[in-house]
PDB file of N, CA and C in Angstrom:
ATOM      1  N   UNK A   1      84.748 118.769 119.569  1.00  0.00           N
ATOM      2  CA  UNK A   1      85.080 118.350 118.217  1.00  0.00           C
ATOM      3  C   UNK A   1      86.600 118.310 118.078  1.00  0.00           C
ATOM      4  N   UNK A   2      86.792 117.581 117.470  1.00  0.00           N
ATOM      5  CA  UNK A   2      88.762 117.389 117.065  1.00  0.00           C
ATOM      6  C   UNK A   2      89.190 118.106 116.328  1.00  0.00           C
ATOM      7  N   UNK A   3      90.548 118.096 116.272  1.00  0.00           N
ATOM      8  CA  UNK A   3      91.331 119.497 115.226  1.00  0.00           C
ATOM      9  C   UNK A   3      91.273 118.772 114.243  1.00  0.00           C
ATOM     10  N   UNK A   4      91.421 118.571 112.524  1.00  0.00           N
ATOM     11  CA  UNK A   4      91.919 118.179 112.171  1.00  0.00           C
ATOM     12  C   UNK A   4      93.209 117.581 112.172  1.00  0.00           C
ATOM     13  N   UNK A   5      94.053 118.131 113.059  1.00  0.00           N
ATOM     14  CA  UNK A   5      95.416 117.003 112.873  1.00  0.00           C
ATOM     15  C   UNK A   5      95.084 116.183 113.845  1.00  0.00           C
ATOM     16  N   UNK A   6      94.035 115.868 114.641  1.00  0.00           N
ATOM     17  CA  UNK A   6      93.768 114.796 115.690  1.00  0.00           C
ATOM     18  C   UNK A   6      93.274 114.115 115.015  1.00  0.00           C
ATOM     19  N   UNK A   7      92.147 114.620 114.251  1.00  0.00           N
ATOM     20  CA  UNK A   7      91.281 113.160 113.316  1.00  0.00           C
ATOM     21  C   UNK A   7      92.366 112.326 112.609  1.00  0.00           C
ATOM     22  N   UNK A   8      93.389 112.755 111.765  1.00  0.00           N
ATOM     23  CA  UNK A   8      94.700 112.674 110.806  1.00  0.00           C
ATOM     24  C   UNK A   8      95.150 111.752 111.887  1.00  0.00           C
ATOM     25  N   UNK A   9      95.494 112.028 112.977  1.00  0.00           N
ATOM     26  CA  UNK A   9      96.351 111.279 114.194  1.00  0.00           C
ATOM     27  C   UNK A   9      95.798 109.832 114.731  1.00  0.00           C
ATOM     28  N   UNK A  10      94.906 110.232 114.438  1.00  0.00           N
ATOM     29  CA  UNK A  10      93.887 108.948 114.787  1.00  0.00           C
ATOM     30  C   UNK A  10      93.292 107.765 113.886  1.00  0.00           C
ATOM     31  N   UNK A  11      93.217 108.382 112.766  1.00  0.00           N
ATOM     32  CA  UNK A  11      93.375 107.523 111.183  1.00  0.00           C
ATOM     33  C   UNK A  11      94.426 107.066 111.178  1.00  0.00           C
ATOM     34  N   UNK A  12      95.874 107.412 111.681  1.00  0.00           N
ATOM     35  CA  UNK A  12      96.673 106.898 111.131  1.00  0.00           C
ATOM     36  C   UNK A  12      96.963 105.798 112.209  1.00  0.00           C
ATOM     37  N   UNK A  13      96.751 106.170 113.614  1.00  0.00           N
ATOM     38  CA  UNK A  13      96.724 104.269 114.560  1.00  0.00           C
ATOM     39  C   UNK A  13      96.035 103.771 114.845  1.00  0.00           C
ATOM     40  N   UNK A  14      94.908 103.697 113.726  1.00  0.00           N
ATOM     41  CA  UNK A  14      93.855 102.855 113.433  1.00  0.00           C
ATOM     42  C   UNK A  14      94.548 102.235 112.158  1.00  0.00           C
ATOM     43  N   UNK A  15      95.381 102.455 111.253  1.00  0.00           N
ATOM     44  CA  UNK A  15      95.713 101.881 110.506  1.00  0.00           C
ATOM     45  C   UNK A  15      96.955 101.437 110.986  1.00  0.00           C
ATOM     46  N   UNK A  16      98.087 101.987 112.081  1.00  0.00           N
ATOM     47  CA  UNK A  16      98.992 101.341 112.821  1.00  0.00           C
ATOM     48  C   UNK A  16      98.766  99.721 113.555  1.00  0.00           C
ATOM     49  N   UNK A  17      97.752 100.157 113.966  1.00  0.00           N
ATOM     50  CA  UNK A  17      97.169  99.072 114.836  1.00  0.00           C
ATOM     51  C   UNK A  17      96.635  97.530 114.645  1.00  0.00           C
ATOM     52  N   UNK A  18      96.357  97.952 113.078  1.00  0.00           N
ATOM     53  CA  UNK A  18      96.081  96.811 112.081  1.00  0.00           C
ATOM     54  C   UNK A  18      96.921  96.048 110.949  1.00  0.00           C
ATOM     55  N   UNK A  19      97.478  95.079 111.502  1.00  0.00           N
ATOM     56  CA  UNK A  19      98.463  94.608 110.386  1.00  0.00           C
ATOM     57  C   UNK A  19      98.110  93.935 109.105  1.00  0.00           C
ATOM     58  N   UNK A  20      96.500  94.295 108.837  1.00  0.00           N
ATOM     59  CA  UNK A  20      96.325  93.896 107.563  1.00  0.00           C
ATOM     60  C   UNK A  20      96.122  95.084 106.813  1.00  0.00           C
ATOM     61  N   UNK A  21      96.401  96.447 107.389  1.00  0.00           N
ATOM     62  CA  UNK A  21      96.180  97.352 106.742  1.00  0.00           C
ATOM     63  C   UNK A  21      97.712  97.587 106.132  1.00  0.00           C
ATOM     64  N   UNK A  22      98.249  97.732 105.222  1.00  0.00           N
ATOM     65  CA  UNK A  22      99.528  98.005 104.530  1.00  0.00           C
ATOM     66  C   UNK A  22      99.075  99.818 104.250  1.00  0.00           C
ATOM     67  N   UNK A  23      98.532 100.658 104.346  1.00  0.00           N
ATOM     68  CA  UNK A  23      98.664 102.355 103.912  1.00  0.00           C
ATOM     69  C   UNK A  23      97.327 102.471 104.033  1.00  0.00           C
ATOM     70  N   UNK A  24      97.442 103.928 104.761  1.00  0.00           N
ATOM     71  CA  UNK A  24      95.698 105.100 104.439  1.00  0.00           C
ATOM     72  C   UNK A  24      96.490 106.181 103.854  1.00  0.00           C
ATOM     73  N   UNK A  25      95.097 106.552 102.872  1.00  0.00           N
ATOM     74  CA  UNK A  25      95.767 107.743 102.412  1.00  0.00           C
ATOM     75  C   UNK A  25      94.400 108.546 102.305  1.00  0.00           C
ATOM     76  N   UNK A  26      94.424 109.743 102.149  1.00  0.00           N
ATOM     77  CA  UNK A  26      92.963 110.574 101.907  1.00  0.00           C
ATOM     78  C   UNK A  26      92.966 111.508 100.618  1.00  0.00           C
ATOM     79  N   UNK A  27      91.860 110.994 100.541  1.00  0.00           N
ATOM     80  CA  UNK A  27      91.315 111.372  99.542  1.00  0.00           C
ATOM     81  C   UNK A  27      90.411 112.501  99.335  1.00  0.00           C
ATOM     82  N   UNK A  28      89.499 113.359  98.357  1.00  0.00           N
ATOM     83  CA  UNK A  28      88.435 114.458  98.361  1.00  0.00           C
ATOM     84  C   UNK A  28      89.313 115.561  98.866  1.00  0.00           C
ATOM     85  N   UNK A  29      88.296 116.579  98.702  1.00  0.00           N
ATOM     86  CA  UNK A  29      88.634 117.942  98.440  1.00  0.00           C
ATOM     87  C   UNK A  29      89.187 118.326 100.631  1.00  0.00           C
ATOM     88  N   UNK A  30      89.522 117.271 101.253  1.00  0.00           N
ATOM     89  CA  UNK A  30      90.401 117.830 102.458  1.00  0.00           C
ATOM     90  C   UNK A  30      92.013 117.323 102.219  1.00  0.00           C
ATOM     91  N   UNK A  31      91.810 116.246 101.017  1.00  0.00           N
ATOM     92  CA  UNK A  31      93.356 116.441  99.972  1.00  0.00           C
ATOM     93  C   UNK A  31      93.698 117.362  99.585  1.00  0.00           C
ATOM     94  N   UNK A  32      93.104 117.724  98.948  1.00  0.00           N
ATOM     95  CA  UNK A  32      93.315 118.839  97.956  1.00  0.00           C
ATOM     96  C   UNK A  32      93.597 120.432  98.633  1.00  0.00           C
ATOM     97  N   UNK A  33      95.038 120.747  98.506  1.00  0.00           N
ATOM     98  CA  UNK A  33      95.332 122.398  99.043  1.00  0.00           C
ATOM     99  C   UNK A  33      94.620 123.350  98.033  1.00  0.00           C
ATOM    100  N   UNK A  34      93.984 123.245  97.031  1.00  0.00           N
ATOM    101  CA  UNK A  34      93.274 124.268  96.339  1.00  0.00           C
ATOM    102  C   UNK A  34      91.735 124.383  96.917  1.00  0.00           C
ATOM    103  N   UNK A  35      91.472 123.930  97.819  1.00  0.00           N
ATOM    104  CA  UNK A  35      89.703 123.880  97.762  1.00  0.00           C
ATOM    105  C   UNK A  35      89.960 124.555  99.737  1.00  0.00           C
ATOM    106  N   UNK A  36      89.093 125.498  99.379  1.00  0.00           N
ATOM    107  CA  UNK A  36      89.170 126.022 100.850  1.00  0.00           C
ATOM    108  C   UNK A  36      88.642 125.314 101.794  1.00  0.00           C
ATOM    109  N   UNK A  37      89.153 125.372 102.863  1.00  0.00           N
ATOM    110  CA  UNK A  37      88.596 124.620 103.998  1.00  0.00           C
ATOM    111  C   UNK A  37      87.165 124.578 104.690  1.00  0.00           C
ATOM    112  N   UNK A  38      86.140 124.308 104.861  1.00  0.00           N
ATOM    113  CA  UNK A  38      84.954 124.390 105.108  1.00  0.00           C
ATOM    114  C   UNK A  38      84.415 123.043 106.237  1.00  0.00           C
ATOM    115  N   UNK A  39      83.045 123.759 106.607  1.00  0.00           N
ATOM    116  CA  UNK A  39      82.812 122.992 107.646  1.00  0.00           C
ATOM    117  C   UNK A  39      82.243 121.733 107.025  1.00  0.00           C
ATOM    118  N   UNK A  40      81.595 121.779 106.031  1.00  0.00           N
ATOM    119  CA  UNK A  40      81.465 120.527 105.198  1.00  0.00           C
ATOM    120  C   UNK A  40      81.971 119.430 104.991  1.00  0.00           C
ATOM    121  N   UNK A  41      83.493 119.888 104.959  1.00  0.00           N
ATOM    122  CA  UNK A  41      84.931 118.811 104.265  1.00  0.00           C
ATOM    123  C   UNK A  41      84.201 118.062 105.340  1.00  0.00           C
ATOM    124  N   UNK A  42      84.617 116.340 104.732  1.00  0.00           N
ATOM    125  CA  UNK A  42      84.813 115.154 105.778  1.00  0.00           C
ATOM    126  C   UNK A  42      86.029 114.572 105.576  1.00  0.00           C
ATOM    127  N   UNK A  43      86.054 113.287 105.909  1.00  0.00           N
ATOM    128  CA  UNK A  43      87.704 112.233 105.816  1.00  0.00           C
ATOM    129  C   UNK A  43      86.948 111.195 104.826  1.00  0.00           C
ATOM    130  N   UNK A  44      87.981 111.286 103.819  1.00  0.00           N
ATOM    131  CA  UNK A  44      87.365 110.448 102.968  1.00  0.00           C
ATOM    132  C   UNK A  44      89.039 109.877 102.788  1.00  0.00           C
ATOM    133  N   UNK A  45      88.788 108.582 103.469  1.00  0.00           N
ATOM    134  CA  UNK A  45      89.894 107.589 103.852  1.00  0.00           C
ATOM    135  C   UNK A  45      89.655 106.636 103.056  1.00  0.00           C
ATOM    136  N   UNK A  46      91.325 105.980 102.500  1.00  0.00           N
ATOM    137  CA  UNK A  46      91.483 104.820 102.022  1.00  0.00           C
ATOM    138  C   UNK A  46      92.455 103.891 102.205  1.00  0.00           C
ATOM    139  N   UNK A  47      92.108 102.799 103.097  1.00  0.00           N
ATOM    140  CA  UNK A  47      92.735 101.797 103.616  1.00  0.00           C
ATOM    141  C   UNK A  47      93.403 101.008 102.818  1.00  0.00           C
ATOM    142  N   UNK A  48      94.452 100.813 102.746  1.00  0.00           N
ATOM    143  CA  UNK A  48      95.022  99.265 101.769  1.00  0.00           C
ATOM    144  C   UNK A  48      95.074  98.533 102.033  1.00  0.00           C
ATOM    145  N   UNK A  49      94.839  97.466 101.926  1.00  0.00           N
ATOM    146  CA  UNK A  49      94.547  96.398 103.112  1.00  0.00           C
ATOM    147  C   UNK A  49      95.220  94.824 102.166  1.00  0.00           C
ATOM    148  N   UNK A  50      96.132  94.080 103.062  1.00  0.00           N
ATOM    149  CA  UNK A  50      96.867  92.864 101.909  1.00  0.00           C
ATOM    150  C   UNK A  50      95.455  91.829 102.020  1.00  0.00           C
ATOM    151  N   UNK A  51      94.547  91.651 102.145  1.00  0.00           N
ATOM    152  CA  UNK A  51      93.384  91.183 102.092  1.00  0.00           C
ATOM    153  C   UNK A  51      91.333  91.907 102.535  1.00  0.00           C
ATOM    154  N   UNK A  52      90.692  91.206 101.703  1.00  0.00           N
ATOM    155  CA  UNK A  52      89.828  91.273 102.449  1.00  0.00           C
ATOM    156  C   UNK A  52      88.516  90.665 103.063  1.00  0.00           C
ATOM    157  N   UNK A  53      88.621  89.631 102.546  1.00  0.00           N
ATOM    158  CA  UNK A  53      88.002  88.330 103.546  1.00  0.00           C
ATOM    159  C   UNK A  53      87.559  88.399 104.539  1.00  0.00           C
ATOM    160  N   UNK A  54      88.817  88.938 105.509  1.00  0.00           N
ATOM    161  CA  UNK A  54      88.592  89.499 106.967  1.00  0.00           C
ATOM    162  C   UNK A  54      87.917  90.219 106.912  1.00  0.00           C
ATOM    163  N   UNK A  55      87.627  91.031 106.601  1.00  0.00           N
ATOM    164  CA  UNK A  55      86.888  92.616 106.520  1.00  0.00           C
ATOM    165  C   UNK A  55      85.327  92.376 106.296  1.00  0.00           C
ATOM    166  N   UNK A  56      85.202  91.551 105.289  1.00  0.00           N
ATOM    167  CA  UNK A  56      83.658  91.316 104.951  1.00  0.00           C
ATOM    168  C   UNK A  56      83.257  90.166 105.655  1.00  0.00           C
ATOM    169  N   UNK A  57      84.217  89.257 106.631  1.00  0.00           N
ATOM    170  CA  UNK A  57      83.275  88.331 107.163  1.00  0.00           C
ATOM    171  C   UNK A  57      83.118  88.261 108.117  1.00  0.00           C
ATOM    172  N   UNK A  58      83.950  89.578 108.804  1.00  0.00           N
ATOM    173  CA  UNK A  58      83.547  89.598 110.312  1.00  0.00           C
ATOM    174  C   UNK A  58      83.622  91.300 110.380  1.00  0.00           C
ATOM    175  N   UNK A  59      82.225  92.002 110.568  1.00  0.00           N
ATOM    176  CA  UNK A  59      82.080  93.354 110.627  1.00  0.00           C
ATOM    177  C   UNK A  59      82.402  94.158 111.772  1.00  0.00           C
ATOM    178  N   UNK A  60      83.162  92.953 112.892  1.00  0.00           N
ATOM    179  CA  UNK A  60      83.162  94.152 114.291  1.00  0.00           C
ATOM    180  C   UNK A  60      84.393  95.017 114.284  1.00  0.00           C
ATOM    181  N   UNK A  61      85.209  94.909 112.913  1.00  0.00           N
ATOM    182  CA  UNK A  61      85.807  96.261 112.805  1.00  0.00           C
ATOM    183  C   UNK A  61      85.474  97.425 112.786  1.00  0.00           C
ATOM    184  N   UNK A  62      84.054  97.103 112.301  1.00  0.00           N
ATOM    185  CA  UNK A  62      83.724  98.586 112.064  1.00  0.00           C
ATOM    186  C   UNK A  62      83.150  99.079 113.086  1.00  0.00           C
ATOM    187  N   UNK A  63      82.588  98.207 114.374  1.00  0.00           N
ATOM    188  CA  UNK A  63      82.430  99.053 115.397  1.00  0.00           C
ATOM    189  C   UNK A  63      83.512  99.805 116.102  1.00  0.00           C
ATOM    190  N   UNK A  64      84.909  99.165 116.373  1.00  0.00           N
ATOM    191  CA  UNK A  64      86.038  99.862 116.655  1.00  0.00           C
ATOM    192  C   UNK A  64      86.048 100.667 115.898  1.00  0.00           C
ATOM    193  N   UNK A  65      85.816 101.156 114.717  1.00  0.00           N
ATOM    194  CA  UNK A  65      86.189 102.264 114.355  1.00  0.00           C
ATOM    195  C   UNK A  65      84.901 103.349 114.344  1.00  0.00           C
ATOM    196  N   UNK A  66      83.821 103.144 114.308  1.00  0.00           N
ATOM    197  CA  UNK A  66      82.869 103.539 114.975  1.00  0.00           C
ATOM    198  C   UNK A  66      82.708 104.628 116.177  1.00  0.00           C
ATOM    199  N   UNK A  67      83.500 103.663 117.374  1.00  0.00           N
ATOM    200  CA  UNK A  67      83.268 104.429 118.567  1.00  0.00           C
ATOM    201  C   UNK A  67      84.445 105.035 118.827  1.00  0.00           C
ATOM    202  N   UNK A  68      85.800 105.230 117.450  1.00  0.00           N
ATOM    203  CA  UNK A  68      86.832 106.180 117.543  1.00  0.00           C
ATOM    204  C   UNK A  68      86.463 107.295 116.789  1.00  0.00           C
ATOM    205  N   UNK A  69      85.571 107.606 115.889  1.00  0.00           N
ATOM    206  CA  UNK A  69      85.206 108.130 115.691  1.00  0.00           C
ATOM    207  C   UNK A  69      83.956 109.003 115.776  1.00  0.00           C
ATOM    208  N   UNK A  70      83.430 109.130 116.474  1.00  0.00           N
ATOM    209  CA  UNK A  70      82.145 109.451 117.062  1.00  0.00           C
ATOM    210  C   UNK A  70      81.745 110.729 116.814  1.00  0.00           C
ATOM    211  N   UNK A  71      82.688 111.338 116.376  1.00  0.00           N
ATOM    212  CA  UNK A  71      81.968 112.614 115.440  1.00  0.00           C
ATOM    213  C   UNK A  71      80.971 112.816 114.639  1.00  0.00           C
ATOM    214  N   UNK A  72      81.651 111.912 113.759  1.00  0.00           N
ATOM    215  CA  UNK A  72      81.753 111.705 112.399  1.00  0.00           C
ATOM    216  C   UNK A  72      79.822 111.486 112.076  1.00  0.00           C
ATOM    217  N   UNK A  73      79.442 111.737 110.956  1.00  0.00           N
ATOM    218  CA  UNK A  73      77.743 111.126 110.838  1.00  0.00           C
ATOM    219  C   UNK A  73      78.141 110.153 109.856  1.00  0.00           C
ATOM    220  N   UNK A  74      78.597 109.622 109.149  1.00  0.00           N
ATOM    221  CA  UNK A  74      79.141 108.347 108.532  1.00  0.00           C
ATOM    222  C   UNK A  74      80.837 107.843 108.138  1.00  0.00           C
ATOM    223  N   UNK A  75      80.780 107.226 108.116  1.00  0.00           N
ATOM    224  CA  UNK A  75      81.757 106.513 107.444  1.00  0.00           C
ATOM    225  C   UNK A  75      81.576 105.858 106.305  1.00  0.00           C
ATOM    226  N   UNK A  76      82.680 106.322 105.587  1.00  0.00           N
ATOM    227  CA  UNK A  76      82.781 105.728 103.984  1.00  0.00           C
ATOM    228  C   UNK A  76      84.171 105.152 104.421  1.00  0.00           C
ATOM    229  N   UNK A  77      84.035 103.759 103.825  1.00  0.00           N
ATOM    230  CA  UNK A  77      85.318 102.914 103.870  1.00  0.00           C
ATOM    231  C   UNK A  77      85.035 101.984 102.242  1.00  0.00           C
ATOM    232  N   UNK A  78      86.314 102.433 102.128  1.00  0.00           N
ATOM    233  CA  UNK A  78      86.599 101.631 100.942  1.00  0.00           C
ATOM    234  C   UNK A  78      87.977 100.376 100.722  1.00  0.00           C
ATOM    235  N   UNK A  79      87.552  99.625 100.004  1.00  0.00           N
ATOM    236  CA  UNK A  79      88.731  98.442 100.408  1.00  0.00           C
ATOM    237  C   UNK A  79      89.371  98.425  98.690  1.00  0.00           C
ATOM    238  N   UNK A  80      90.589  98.835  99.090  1.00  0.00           N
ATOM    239  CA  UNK A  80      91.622  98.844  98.133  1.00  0.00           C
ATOM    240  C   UNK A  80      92.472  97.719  98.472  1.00  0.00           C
ATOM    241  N   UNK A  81      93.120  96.783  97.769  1.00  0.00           N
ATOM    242  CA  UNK A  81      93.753  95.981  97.672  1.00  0.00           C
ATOM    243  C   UNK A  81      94.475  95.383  95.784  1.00  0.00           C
ATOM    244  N   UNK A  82      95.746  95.419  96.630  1.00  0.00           N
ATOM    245  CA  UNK A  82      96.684  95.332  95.125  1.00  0.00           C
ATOM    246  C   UNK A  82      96.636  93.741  94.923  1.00  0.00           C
ATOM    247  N   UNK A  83      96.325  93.563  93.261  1.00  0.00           N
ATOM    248  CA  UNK A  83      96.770  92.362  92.602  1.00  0.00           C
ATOM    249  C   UNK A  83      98.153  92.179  92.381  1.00  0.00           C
ATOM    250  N   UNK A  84      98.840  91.543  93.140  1.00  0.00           N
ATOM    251  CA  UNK A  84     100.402  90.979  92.144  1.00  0.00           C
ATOM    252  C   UNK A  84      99.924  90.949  90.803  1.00  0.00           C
ATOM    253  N   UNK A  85     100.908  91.458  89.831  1.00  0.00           N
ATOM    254  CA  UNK A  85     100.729  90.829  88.527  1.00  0.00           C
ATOM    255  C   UNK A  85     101.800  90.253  88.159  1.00  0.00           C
ATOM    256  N   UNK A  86     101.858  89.115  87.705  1.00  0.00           N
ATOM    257  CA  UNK A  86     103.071  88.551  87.150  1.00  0.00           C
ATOM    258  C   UNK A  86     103.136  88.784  85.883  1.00  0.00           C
ATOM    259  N   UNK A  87     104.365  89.001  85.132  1.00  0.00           N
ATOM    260  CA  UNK A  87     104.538  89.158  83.665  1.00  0.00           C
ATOM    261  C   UNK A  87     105.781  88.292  83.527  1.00  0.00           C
ATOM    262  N   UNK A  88     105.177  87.398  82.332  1.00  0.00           N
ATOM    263  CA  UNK A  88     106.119  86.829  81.688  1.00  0.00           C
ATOM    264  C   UNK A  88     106.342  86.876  79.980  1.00  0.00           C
ATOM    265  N   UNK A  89     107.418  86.863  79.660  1.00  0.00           N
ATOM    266  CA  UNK A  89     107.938  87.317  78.420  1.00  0.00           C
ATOM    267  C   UNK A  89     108.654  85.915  78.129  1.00  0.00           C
ATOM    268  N   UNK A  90     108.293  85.705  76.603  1.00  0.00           N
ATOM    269  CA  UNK A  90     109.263  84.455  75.794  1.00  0.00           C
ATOM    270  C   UNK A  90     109.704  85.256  74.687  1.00  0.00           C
ATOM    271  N   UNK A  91     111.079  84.591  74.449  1.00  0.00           N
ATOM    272  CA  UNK A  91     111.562  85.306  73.379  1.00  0.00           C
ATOM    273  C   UNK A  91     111.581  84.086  72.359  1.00  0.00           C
TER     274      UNK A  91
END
């Protein structure tokens, strides 16, 4: 089984590795320094991604990440992606 800072190490060049990923960040109570550590905690990861098109129309990402993770009994992936907003003002 991995240390936690290996899983951490490994989330993060899986998101190196991908240039549509713009940031991971984690989320749930293995964020959180108030909640004791337990064998329970999982990685509850969130990708930013400048699209996702890619993502939903071709799924063999998720086998790469799959067989980097092989611990794991699921994966939760969630697709975050920012709207530009434009604001315009008339005076």
């Amino acid at each position: 089984m991995r240390s936690e800072k290996e899983m951490l190490d490994l989330i993060i060049a899986v998101a190196n590795n991908d240039i549509r990923i713009r940031a991971v960040y984690l989320e749930g109570s293995r964020a959180n320094p108030n909640v004791s550590k337990n064998i329970f905690q999982d990685n509850d990861i969130v990708f930013v991604v400048t699209e996702t098109r890619s993502f939903r129309e071709n799924k063999d990402w998720i086998n790469s990440i799959k067989d980097k993770f092989k611990s794991l009994l699921s994966i939760f992936i969630k697709f975050t992606f920012f709207w530009r907003l434009w604001y315009s003002t008339s005076l």
